[in-house]
N, C-alpha and C. Protein backbone atom coordinates (compact mmCIF):
# COMPACT_ATOMS: atom_id res chain seq x y z
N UNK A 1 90.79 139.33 106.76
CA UNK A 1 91.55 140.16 107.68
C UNK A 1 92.48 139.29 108.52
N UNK A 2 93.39 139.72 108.76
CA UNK A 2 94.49 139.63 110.11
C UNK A 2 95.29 138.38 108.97
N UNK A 3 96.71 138.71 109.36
CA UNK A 3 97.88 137.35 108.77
C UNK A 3 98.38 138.34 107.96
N UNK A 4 98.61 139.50 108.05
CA UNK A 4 99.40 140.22 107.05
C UNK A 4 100.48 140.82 107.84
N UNK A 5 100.41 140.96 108.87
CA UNK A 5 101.76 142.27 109.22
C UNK A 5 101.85 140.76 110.90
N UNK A 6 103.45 140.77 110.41
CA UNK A 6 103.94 140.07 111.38
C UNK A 6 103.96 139.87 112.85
N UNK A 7 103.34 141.11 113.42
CA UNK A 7 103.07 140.61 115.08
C UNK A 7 101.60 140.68 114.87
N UNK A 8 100.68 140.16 114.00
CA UNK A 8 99.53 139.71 114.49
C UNK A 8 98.92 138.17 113.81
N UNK A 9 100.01 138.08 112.83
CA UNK A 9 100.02 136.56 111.85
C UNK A 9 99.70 135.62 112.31
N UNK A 10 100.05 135.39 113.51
CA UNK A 10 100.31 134.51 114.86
C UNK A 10 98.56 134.24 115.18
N UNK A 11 97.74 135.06 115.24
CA UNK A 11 96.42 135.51 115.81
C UNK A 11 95.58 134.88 115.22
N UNK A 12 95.46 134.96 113.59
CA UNK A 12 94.56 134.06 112.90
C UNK A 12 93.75 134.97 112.34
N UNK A 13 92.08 134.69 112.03
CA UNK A 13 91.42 135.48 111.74
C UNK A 13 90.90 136.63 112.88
N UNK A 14 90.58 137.55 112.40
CA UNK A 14 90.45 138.77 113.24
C UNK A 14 88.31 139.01 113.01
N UNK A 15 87.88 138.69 114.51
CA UNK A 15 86.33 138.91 114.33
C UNK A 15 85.75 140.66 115.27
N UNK A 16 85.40 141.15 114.24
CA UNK A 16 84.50 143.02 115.39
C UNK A 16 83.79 142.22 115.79
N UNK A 17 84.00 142.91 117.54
CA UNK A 17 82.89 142.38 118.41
C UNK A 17 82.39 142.95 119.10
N UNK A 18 83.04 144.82 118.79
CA UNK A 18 82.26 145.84 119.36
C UNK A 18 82.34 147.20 118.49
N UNK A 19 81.96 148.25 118.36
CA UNK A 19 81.63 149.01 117.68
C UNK A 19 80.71 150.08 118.21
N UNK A 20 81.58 151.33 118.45
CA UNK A 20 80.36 152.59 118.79
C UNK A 20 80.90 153.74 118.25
N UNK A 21 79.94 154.51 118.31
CA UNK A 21 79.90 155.81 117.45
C UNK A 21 80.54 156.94 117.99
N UNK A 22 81.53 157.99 117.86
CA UNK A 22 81.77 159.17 119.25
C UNK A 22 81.59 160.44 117.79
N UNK A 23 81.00 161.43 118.77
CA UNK A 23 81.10 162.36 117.94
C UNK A 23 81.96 163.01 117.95
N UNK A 24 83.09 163.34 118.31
CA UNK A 24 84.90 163.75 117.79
C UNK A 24 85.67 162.67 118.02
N UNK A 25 87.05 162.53 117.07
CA UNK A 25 87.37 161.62 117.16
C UNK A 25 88.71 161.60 118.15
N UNK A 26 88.86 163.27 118.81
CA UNK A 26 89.51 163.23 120.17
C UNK A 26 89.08 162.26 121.21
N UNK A 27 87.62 162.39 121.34
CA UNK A 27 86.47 161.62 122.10
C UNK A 27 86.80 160.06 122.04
N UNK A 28 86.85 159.32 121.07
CA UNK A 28 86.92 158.29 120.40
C UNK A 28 88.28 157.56 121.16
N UNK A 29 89.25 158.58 120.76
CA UNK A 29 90.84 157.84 121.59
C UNK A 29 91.00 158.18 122.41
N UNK A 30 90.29 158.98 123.33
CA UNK A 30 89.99 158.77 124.62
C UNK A 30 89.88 158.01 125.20
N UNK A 31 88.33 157.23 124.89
CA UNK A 31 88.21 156.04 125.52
C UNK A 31 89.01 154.87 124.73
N UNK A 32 89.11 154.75 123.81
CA UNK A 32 90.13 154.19 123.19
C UNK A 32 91.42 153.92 124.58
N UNK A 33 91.73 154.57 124.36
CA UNK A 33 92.84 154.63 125.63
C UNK A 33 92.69 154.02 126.68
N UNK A 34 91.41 154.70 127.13
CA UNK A 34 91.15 153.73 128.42
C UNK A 34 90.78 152.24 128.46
N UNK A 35 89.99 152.21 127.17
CA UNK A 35 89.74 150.79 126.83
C UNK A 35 91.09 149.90 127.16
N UNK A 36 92.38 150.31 126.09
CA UNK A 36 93.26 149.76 126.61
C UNK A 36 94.25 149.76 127.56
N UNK A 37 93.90 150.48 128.53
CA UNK A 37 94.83 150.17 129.85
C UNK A 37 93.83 149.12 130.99
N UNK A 38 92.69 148.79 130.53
CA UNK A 38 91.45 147.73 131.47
C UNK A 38 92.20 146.47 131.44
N UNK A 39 92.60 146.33 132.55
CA UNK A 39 93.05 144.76 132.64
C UNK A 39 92.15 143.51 133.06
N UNK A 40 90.78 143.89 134.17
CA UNK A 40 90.10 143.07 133.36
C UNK A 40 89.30 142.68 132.60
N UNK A 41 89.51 141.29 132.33
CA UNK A 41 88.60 140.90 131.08
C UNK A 41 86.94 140.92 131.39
N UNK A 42 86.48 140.73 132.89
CA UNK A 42 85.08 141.15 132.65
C UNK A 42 84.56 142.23 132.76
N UNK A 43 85.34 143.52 133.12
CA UNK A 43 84.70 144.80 132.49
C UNK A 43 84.73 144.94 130.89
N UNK A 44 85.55 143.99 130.01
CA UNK A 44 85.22 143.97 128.58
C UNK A 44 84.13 143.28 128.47
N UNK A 45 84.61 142.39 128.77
CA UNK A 45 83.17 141.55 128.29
C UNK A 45 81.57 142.01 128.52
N UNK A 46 81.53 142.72 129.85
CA UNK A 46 80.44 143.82 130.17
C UNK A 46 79.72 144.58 129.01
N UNK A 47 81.84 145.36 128.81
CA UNK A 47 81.34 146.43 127.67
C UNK A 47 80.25 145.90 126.32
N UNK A 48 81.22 144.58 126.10
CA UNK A 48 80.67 144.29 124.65
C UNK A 48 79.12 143.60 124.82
N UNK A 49 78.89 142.94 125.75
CA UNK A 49 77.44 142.39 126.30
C UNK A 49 76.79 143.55 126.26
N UNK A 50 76.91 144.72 126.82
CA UNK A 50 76.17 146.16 127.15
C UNK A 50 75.96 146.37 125.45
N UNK A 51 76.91 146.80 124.58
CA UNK A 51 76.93 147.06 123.52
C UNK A 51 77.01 148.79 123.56
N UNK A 52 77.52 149.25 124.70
CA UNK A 52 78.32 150.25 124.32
C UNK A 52 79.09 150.61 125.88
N UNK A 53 80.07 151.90 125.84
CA UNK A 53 81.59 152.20 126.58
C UNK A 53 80.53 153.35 127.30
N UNK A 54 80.59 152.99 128.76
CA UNK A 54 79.79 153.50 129.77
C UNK A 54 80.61 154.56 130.78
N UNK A 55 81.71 155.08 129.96
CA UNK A 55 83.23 155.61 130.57
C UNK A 55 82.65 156.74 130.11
N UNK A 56 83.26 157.97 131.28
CA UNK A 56 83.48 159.24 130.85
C UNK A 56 84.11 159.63 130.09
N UNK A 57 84.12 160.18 128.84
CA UNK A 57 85.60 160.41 127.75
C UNK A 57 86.30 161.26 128.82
């Protein structure tokens, strides 16, 4: 994975380092979303230590 499409080539190999289950997948890019507007890095790192997204969808 990762080195195929030009704005991520740069990046190298690509490692999952989190992974959870939603039951709709409205639900899913929800937090999705919110995931990515978190600027910081230790509420991620939380997340992925916790091993799951403790957010209201």
């Amino acid at each position: 994975m990762g080195g195929h499409t030009p704005s991520t080539k740069r990046l190298g190999k690509v490692e999952l380092v989190f992974s959870q289950q939603f039951s709709t997948l409205a639900e899913a890019r929800k937090v999705e979303r919110r995931l990515k507007m978190l600027k910081r890095k230790d509420y991620l790192e939380k997340i992925i230590r916790d091993g799951e997204v403790k957010m209201r969808p």
